[in-house]
N, C-alpha and C. Protein backbone atom coordinates (compact mmCIF):
# COMPACT_ATOMS: atom_id res chain seq x y z
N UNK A 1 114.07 86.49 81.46
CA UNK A 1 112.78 87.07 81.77
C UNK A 1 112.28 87.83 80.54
N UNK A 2 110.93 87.65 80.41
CA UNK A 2 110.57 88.40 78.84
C UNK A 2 109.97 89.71 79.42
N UNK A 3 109.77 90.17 78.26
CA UNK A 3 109.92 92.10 78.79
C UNK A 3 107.96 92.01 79.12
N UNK A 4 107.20 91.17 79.41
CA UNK A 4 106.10 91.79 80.22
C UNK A 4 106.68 91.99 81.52
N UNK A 5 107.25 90.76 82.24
CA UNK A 5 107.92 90.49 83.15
C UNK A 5 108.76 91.31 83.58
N UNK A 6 109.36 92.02 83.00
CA UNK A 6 110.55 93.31 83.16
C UNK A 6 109.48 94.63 83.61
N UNK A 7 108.31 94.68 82.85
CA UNK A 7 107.46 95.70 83.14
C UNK A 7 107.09 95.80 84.20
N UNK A 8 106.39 94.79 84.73
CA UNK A 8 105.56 94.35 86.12
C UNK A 8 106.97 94.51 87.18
N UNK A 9 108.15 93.72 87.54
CA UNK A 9 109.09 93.92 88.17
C UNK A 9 109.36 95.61 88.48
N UNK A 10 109.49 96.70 87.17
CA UNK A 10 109.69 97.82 86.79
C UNK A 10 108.52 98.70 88.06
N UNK A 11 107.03 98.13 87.22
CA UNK A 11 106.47 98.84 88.47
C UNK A 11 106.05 98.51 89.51
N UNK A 12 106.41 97.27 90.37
CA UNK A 12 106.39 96.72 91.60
C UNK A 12 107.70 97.46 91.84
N UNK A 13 108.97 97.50 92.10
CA UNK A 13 110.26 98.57 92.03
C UNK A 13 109.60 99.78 92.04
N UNK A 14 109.01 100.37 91.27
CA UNK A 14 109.01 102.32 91.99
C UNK A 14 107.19 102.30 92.88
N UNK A 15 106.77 101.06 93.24
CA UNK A 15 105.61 100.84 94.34
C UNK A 15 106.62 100.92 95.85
N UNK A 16 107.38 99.88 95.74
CA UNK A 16 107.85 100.16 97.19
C UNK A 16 108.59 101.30 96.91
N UNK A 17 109.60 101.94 96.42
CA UNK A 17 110.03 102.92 96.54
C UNK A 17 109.14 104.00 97.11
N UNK A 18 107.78 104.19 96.23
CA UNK A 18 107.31 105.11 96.85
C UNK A 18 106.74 105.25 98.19
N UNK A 19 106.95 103.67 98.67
CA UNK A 19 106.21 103.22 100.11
C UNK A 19 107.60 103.27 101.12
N UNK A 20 108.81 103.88 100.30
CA UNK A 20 109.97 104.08 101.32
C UNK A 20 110.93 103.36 101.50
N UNK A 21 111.13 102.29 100.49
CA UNK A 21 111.79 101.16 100.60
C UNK A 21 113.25 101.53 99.61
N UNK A 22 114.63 101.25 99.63
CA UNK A 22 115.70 101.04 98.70
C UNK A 22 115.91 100.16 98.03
N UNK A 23 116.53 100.06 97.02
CA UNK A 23 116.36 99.15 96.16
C UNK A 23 117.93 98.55 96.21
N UNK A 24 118.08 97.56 96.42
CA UNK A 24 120.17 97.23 97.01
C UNK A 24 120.44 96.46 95.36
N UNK A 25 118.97 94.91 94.91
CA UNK A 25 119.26 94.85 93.46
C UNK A 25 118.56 93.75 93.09
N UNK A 26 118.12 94.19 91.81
CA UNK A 26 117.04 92.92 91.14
C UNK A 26 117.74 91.98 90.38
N UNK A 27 116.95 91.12 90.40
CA UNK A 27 116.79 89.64 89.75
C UNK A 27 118.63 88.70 90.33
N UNK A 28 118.44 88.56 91.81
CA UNK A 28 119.32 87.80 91.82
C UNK A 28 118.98 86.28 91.48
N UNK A 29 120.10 85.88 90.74
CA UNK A 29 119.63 84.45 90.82
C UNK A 29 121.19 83.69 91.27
N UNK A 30 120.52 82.43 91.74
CA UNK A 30 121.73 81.40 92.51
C UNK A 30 120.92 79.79 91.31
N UNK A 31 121.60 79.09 91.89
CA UNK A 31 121.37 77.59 91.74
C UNK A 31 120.16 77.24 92.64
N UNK A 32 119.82 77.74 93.43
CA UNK A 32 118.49 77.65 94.53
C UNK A 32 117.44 77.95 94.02
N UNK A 33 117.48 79.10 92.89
CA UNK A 33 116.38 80.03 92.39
C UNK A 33 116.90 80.96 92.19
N UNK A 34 115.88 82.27 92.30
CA UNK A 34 115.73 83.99 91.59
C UNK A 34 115.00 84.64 93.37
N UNK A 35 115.70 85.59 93.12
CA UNK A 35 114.93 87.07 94.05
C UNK A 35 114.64 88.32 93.12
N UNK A 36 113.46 88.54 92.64
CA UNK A 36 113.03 89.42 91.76
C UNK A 36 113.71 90.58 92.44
N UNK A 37 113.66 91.44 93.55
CA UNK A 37 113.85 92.45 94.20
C UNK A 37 114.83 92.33 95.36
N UNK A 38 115.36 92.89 95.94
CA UNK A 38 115.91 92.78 96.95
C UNK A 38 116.12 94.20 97.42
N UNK A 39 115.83 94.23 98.56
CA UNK A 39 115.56 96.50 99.01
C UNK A 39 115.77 96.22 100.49
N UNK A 40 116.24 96.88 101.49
CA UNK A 40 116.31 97.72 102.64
C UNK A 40 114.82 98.44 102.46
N UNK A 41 114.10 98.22 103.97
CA UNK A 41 113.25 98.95 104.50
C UNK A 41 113.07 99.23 106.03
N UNK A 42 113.87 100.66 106.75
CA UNK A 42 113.86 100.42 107.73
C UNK A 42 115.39 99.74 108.27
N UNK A 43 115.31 98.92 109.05
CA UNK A 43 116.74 98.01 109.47
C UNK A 43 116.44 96.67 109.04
N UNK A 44 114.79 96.70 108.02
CA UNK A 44 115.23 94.79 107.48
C UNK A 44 115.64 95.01 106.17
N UNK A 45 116.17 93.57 105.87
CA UNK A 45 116.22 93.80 104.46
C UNK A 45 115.07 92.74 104.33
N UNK A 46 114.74 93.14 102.83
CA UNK A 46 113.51 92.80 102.25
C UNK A 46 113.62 91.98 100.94
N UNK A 47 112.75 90.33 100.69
CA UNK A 47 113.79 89.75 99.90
C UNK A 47 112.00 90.20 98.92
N UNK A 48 111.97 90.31 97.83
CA UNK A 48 110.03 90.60 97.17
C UNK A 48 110.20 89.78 96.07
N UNK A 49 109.13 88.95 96.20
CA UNK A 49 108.54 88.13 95.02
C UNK A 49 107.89 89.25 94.47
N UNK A 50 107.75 89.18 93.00
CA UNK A 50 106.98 89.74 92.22
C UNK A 50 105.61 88.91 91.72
N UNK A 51 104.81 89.01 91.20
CA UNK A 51 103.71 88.55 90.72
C UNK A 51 102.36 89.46 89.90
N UNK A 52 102.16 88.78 88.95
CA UNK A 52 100.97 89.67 87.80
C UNK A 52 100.18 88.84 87.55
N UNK A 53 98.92 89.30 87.72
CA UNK A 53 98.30 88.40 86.78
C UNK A 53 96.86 89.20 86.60
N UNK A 54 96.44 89.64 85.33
CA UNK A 54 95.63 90.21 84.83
C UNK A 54 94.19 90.03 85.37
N UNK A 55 93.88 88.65 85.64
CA UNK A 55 92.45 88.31 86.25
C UNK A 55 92.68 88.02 87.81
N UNK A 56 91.72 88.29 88.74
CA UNK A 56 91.56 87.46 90.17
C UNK A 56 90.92 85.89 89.66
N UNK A 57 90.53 85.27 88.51
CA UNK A 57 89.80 84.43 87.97
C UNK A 57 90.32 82.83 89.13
N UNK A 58 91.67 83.01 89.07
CA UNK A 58 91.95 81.68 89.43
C UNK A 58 92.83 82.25 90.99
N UNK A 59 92.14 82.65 91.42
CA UNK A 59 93.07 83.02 92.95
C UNK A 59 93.63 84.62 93.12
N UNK A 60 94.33 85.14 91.68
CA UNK A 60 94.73 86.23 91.86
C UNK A 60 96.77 86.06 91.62
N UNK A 61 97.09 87.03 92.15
CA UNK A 61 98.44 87.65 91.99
C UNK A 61 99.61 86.46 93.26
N UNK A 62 98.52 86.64 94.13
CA UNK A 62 99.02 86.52 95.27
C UNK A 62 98.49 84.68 95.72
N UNK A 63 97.71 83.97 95.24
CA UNK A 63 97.86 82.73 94.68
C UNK A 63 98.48 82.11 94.01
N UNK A 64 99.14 82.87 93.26
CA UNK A 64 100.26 82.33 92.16
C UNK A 64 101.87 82.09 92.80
N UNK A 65 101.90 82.32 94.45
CA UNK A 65 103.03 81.81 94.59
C UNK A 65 102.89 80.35 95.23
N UNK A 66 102.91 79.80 95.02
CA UNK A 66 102.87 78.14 95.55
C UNK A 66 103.68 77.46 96.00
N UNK A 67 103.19 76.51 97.24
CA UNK A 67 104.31 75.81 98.06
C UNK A 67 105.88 75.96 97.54
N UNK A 68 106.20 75.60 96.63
CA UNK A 68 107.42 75.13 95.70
C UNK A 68 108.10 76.56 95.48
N UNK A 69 107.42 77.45 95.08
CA UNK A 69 107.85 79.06 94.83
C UNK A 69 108.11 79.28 96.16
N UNK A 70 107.97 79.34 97.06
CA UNK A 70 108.23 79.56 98.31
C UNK A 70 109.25 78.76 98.53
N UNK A 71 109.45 77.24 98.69
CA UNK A 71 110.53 77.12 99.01
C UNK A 71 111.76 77.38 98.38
N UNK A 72 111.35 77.55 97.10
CA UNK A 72 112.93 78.22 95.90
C UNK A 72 113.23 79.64 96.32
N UNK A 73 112.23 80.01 96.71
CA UNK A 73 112.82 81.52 96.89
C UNK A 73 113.42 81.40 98.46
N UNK A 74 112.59 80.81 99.46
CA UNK A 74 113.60 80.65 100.58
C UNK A 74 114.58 80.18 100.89
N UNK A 75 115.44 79.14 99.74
CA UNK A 75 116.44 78.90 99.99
C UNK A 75 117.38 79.68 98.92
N UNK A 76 117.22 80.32 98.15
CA UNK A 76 117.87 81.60 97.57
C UNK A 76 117.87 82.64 98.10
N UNK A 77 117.05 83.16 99.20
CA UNK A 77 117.15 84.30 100.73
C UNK A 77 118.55 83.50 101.62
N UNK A 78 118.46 82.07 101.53
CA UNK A 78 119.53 82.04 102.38
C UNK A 78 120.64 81.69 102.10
N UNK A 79 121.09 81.68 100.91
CA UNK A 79 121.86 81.48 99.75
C UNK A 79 122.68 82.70 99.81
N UNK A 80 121.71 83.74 99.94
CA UNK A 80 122.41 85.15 99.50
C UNK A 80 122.71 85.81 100.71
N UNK A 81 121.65 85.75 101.84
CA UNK A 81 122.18 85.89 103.04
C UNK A 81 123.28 85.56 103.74
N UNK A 82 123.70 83.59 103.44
CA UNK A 82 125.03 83.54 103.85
C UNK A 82 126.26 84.48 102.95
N UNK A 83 126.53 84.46 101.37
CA UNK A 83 126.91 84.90 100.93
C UNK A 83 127.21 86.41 101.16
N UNK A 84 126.26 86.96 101.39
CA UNK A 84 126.66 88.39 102.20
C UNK A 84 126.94 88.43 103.52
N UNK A 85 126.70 87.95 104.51
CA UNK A 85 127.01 87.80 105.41
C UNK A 85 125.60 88.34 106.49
N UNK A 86 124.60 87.78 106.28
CA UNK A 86 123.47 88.62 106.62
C UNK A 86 122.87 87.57 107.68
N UNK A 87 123.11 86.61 107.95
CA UNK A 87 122.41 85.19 108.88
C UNK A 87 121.84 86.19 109.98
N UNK A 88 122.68 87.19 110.19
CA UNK A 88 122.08 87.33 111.60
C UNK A 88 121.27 89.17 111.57
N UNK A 89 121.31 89.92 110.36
CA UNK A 89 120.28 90.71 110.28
C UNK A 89 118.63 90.50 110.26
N UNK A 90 118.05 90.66 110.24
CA UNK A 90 116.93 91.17 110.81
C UNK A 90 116.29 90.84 108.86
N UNK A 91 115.53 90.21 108.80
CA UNK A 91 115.03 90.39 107.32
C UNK A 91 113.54 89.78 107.15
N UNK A 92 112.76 90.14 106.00
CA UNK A 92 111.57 89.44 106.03
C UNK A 92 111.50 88.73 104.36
N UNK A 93 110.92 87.94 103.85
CA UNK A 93 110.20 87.89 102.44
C UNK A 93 108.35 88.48 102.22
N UNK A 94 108.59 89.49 100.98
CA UNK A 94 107.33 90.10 101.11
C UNK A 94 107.19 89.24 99.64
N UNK A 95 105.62 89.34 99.38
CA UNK A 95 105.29 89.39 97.86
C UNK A 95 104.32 90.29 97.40
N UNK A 96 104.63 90.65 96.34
CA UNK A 96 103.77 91.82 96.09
C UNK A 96 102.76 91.72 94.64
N UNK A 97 101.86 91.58 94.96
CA UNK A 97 100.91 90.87 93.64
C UNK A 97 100.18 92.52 92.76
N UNK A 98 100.90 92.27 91.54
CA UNK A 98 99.61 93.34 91.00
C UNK A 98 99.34 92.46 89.89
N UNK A 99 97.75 93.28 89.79
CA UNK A 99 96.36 92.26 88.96
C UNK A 99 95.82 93.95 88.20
N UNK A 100 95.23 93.34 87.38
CA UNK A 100 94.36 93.84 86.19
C UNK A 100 94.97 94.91 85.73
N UNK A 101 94.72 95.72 84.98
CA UNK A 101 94.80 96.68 83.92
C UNK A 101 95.13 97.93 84.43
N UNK A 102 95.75 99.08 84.10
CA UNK A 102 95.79 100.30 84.53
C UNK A 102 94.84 100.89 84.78
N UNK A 103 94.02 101.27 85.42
CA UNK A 103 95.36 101.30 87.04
C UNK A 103 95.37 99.85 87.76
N UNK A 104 96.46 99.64 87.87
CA UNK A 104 96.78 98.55 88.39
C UNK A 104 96.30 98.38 90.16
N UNK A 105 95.64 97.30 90.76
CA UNK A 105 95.74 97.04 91.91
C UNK A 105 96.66 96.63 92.68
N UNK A 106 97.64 96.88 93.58
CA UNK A 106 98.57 96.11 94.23
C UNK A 106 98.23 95.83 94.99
N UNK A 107 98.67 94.90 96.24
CA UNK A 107 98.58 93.61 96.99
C UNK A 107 99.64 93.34 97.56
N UNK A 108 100.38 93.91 98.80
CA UNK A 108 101.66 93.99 99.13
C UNK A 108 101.88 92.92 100.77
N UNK A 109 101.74 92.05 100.17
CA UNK A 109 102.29 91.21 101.45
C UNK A 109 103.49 90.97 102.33
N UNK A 110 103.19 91.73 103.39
CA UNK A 110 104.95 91.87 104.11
C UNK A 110 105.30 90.73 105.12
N UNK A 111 106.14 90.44 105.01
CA UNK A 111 106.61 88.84 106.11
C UNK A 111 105.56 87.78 105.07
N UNK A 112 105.80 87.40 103.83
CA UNK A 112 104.39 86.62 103.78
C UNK A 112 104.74 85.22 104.15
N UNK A 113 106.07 85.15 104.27
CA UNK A 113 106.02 83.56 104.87
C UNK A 113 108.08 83.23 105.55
N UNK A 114 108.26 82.62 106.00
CA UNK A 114 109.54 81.96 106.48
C UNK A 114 109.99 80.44 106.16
């Protein structure tokens, strides 16, 4: 990951924090894919796409995850889920889009898909 990417991750990480969320650990990756975030909120756990993108020009933050990103990341939620032993907790995938310039807008989609 190149260090814009580390930035944006950095402050999507102390966004949910401040929205109450733990942070358990970033950037897992498997053979399935990557989980930018991974946090406890509440009794789910929470698997968070990250996403940036400077303009709304072509959809936005939150357009930029596409069919295919979704399914890589859902089968790396269940990748890691079996691996921990989690099949049967309670969990959602959020994504969380921030766009343009400081101050940044966020865009926090919770459950955004299964």
């Amino acid at each position: 990951m190149n260090e814009q990417g580390k930035q944006y991750e950095h402050l999507a990480l102390l966004y949910l924090q401040q929205q109450g969320l733990q942070l358990v650990t970033q950037n897992f990756s498997c053979k399935a894919g990557e989980i930018d975030l991974i946090m406890r909120h509440q009794h789910y756990w929470v698997f968070v796409e990250v996403k940036y993108r400077a303009s709304t020009a072509y959809g936005g933050a939150l357009a930029a995850v596409t069919r295919s990103k979704q399914q890589k990341l859902l089968r790396a939620v269940q990748f890691y889920q079996q691996r921990h032993g989690l099949t049967q907790q309670p969990c959602r995938i959020d994504v969380l889009g921030i766009e343009g310039q400081a101050p940044y807008q966020y865009h926090w989609l919770q459950n955004a898909f299964s």
